[in-house]
C-alpha atoms as a PDB file:
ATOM      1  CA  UNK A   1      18.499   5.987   4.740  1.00  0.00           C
ATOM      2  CA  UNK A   2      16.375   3.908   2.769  1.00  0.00           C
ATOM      3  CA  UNK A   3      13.450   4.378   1.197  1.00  0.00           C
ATOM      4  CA  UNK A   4      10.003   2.953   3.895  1.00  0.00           C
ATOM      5  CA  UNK A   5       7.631   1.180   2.208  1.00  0.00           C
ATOM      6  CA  UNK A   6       4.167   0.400   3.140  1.00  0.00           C
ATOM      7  CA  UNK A   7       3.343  -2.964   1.428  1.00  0.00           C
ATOM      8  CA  UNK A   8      -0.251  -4.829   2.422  1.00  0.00           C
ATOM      9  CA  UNK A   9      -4.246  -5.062   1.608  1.00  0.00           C
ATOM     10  CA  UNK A  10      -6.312  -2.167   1.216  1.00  0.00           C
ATOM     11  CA  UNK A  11      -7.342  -0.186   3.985  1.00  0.00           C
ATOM     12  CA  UNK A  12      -4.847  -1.443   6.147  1.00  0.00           C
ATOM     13  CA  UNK A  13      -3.426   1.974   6.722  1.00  0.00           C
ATOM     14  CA  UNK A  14      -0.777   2.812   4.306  1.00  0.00           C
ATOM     15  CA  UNK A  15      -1.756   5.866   3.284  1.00  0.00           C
ATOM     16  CA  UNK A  16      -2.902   6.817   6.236  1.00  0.00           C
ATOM     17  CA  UNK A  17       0.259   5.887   8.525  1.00  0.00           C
ATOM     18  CA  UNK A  18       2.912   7.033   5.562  1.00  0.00           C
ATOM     19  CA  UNK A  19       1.633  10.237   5.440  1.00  0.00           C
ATOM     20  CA  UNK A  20       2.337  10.508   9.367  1.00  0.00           C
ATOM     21  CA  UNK A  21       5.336   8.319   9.011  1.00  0.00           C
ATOM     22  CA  UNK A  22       6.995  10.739   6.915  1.00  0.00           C
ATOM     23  CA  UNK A  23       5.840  14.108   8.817  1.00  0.00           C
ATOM     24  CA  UNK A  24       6.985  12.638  11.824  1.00  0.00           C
ATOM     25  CA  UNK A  25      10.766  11.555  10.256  1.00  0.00           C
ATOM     26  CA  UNK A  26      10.437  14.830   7.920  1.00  0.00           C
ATOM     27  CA  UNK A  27      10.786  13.541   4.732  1.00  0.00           C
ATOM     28  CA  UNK A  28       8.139  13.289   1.589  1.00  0.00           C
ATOM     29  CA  UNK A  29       5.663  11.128   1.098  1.00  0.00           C
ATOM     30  CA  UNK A  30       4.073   9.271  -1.831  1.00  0.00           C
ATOM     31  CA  UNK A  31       1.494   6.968  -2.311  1.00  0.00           C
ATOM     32  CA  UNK A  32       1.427   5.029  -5.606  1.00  0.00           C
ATOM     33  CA  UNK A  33      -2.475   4.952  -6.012  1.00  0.00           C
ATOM     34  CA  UNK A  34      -2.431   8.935  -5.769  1.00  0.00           C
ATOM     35  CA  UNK A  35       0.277   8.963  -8.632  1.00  0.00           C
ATOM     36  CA  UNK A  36      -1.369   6.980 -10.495  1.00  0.00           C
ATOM     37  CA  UNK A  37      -4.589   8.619 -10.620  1.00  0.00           C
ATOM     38  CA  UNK A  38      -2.488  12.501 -10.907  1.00  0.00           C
ATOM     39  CA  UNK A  39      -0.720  11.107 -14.212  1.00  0.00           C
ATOM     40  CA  UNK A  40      -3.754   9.693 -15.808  1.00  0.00           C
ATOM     41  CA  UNK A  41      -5.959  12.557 -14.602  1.00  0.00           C
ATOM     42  CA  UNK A  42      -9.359  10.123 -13.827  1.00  0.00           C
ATOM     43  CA  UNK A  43     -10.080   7.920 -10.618  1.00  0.00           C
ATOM     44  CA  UNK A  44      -9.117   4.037 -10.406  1.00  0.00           C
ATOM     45  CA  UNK A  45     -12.149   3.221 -11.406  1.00  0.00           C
ATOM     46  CA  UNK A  46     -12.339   5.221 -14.482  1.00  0.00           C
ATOM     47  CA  UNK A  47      -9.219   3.595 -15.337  1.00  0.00           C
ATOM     48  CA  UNK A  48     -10.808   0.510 -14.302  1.00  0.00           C
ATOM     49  CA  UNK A  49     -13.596   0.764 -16.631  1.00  0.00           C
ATOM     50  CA  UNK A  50     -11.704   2.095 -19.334  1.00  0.00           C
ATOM     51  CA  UNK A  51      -9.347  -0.701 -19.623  1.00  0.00           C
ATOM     52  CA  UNK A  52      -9.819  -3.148 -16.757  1.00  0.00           C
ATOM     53  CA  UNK A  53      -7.297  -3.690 -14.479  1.00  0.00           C
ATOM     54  CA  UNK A  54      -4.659  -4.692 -16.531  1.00  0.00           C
ATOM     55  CA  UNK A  55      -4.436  -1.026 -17.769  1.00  0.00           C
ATOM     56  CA  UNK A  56      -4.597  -0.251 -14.010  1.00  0.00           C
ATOM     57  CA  UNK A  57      -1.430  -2.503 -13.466  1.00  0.00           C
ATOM     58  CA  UNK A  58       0.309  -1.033 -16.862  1.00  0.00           C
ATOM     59  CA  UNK A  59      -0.097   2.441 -15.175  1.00  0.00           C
ATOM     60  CA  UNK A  60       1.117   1.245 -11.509  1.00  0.00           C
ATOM     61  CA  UNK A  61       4.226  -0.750 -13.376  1.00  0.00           C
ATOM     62  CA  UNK A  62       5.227   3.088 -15.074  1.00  0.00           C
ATOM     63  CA  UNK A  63       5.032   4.691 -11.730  1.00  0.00           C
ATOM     64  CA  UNK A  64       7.018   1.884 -10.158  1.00  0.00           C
ATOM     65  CA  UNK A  65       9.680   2.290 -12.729  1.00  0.00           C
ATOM     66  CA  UNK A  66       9.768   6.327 -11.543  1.00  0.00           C
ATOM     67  CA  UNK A  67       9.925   5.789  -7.861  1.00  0.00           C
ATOM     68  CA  UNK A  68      13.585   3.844  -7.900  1.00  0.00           C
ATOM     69  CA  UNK A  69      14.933   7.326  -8.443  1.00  0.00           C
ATOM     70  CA  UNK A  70      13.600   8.503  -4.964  1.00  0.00           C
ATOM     71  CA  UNK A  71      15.816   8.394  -1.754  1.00  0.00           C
ATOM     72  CA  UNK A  72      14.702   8.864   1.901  1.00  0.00           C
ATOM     73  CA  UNK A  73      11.174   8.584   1.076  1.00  0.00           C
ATOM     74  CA  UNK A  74       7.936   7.265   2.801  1.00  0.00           C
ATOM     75  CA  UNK A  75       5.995   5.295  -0.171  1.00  0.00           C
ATOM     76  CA  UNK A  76       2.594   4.238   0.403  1.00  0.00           C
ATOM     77  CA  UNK A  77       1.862   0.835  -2.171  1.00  0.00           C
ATOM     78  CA  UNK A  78      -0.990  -0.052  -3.950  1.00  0.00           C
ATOM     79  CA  UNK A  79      -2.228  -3.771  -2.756  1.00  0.00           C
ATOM     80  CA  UNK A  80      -1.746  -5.311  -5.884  1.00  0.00           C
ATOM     81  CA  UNK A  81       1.225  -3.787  -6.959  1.00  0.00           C
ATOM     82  CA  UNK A  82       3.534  -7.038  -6.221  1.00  0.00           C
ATOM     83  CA  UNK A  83       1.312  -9.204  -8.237  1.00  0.00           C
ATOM     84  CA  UNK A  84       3.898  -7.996 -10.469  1.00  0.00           C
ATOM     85  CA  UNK A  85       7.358  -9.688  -9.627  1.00  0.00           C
ATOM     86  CA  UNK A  86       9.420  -6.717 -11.779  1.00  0.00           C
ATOM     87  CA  UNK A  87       7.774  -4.545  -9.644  1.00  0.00           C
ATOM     88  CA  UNK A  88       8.871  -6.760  -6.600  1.00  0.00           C
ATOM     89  CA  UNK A  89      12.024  -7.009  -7.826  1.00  0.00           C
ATOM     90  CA  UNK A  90      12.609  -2.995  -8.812  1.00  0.00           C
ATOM     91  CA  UNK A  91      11.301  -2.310  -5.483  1.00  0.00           C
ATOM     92  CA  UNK A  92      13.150  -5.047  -3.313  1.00  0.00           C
ATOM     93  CA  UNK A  93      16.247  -2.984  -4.394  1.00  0.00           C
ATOM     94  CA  UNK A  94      15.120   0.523  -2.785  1.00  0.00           C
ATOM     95  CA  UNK A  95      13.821   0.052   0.254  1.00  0.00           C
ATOM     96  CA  UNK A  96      12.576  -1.089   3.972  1.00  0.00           C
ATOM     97  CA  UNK A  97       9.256  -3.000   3.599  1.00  0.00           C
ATOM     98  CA  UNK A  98       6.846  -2.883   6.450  1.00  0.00           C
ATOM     99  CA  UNK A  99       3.837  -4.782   6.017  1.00  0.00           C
ATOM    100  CA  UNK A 100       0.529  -3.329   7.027  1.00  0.00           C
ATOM    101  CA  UNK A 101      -2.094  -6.151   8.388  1.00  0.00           C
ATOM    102  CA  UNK A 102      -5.345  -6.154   9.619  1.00  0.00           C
ATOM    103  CA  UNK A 103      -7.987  -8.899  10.355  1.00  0.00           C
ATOM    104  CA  UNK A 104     -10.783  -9.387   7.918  1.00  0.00           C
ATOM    105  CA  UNK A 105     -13.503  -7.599  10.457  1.00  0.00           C
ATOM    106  CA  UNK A 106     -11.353  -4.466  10.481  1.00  0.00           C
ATOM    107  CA  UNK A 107     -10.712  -4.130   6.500  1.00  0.00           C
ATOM    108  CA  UNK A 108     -14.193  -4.554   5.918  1.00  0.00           C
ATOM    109  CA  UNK A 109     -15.356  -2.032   8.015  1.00  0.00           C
ATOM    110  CA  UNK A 110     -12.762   0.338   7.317  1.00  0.00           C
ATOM    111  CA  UNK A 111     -13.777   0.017   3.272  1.00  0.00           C
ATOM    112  CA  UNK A 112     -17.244   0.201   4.246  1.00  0.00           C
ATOM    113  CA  UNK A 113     -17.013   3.721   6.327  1.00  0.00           C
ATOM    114  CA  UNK A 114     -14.189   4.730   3.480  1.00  0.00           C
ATOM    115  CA  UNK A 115     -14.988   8.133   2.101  1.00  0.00           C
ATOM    116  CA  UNK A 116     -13.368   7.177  -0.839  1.00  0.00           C
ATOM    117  CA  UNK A 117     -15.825   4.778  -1.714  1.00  0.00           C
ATOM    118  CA  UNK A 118     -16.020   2.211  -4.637  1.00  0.00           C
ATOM    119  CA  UNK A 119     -14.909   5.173  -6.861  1.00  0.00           C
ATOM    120  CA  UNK A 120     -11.331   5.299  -5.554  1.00  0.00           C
ATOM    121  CA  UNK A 121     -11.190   0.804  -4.555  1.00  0.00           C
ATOM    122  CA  UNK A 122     -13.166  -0.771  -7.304  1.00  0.00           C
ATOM    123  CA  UNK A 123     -13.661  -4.526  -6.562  1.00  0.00           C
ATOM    124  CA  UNK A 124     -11.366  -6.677  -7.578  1.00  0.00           C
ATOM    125  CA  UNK A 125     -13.523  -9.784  -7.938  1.00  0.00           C
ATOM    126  CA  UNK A 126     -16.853  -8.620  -8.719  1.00  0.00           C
ATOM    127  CA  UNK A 127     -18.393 -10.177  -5.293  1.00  0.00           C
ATOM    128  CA  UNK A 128     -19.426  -8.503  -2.237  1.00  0.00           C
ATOM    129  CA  UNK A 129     -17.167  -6.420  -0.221  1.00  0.00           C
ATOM    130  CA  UNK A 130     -16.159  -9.829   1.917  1.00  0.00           C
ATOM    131  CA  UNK A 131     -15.672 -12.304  -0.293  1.00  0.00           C
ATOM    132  CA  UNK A 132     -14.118  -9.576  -2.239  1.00  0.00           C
ATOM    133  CA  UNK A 133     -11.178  -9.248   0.908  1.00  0.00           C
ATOM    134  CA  UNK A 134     -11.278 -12.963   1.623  1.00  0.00           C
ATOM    135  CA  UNK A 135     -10.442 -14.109  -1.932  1.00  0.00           C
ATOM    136  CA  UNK A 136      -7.749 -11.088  -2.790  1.00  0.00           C
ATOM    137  CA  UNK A 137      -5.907 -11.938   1.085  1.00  0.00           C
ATOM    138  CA  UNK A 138      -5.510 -15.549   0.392  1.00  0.00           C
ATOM    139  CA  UNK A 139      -4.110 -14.758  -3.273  1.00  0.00           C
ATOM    140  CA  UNK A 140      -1.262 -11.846  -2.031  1.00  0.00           C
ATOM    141  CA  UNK A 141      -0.465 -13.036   1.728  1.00  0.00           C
ATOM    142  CA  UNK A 142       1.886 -14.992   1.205  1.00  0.00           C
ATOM    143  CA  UNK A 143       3.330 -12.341  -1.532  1.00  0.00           C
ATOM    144  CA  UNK A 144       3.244  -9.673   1.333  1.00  0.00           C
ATOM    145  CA  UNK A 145       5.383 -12.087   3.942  1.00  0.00           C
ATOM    146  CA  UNK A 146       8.089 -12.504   1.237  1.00  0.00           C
ATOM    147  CA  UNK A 147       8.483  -8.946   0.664  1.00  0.00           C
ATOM    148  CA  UNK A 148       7.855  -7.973   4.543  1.00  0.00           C
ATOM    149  CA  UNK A 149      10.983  -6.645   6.805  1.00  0.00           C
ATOM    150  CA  UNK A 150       8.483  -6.000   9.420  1.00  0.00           C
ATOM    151  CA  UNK A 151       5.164  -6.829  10.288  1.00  0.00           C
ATOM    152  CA  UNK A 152       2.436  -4.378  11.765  1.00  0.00           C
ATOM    153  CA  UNK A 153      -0.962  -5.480  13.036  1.00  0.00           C
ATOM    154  CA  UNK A 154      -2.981  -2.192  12.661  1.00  0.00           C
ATOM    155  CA  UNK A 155      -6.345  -3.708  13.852  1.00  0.00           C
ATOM    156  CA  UNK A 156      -8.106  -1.639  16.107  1.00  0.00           C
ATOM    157  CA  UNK A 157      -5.214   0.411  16.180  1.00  0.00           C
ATOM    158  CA  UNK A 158      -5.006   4.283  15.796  1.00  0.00           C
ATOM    159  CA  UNK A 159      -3.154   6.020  12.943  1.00  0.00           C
ATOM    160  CA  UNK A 160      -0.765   7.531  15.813  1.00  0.00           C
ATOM    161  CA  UNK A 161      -0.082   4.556  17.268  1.00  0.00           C
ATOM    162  CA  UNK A 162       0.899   2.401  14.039  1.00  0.00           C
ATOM    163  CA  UNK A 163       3.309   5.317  13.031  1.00  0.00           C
ATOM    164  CA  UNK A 164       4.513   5.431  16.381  1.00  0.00           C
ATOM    165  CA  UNK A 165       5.540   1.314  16.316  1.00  0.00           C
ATOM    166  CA  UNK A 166       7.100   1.674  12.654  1.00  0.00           C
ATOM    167  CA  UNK A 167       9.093   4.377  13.996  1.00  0.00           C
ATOM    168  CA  UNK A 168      10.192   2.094  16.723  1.00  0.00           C
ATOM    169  CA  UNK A 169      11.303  -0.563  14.923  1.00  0.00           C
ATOM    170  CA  UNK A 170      13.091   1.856  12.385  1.00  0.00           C
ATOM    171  CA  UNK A 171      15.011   3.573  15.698  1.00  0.00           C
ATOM    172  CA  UNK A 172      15.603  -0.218  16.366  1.00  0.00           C
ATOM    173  CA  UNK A 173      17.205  -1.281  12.982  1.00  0.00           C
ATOM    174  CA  UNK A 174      19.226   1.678  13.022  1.00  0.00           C
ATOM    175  CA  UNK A 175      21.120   0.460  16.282  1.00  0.00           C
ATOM    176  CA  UNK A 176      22.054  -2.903  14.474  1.00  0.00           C
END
């Protein structure tokens, strides 16, 4: 099997449905942001302050060129991470890409009740927390539908539920 990969806009799930994604087909689980922030040992926004985000991207890019070594995987991506194309084209090579959505209403809110906070999703255009999602979406949609095998709609949607309908179409693929 292929590695899964959870591509799409922040707080669209990807953390949260990989980590159940990969319990549930009982395999590991990684999540890019998280290995980012264990190698450099401070937050995203430390590294964000630090050096902007173009250290942020340098960092994600070296974890990127770590991950094509892992098999039968569930990896969680960071939103930006494709802004990159060598890190869409390392990645294209290793793995089934489901893409994450949700409407504009949903990401917002979810970011909002986040107990992450801004400390873990710094903004990315210096504007409020909408204009913020509405500016970054238009720039990596189209980005995300290239990339995307499959497309989930996780608006309004429980964790169990989006797992559930990946698994599905997974089962599905299989049968082909």
């Amino acid at each position: 099997m292929k590695n899964v990969l959870l591509i799409g806009y922040r707080c669209t799930g990807k953390s949260s449905a990989g980590k159940g994604l990969a319990q549930k087909m009982g395999v590991p689980f990684f999540d890019t942001d998280e290995l980012i922030v264990e190698r450099a040992g401070i937050s995203i926004k430390e590294i964000v302050e630090t050096g902007g985000w173009r250290l942020f991207r340098e960092k994600e890019k070296e974890v990127v060129k770590g991950l094509p070594a892992m098999e039968e995987s569930v990896i969680a991506t960071g939103g930006g991470i494709f802004d990159d194309p060598i890190n869409r084209a390392v990645l294209r090579k290793k793995g089934i890409f489901f893409w994450l959505t949700a409407d504009e209403e949903t990401i917002c809110e979810r970011m909002v009740n986040d107990h992450r906070g801004e400390g873990f999703r710094p903004s990315l255009t210096h504007s409020d927390i909408r204009s913020d999602v509405i500016a970054t979406l238009i720039k990596r949609e189209p980005i995300y539908r290239q990339m995307a095998d499959f497309t989930v709609n996780t608006s309004e949607k429980a964790i169990k539920v989006v797992v559930d309908e990946i698994y599905e179409l997974l089962k599905e693929r299989r049968k082909q």
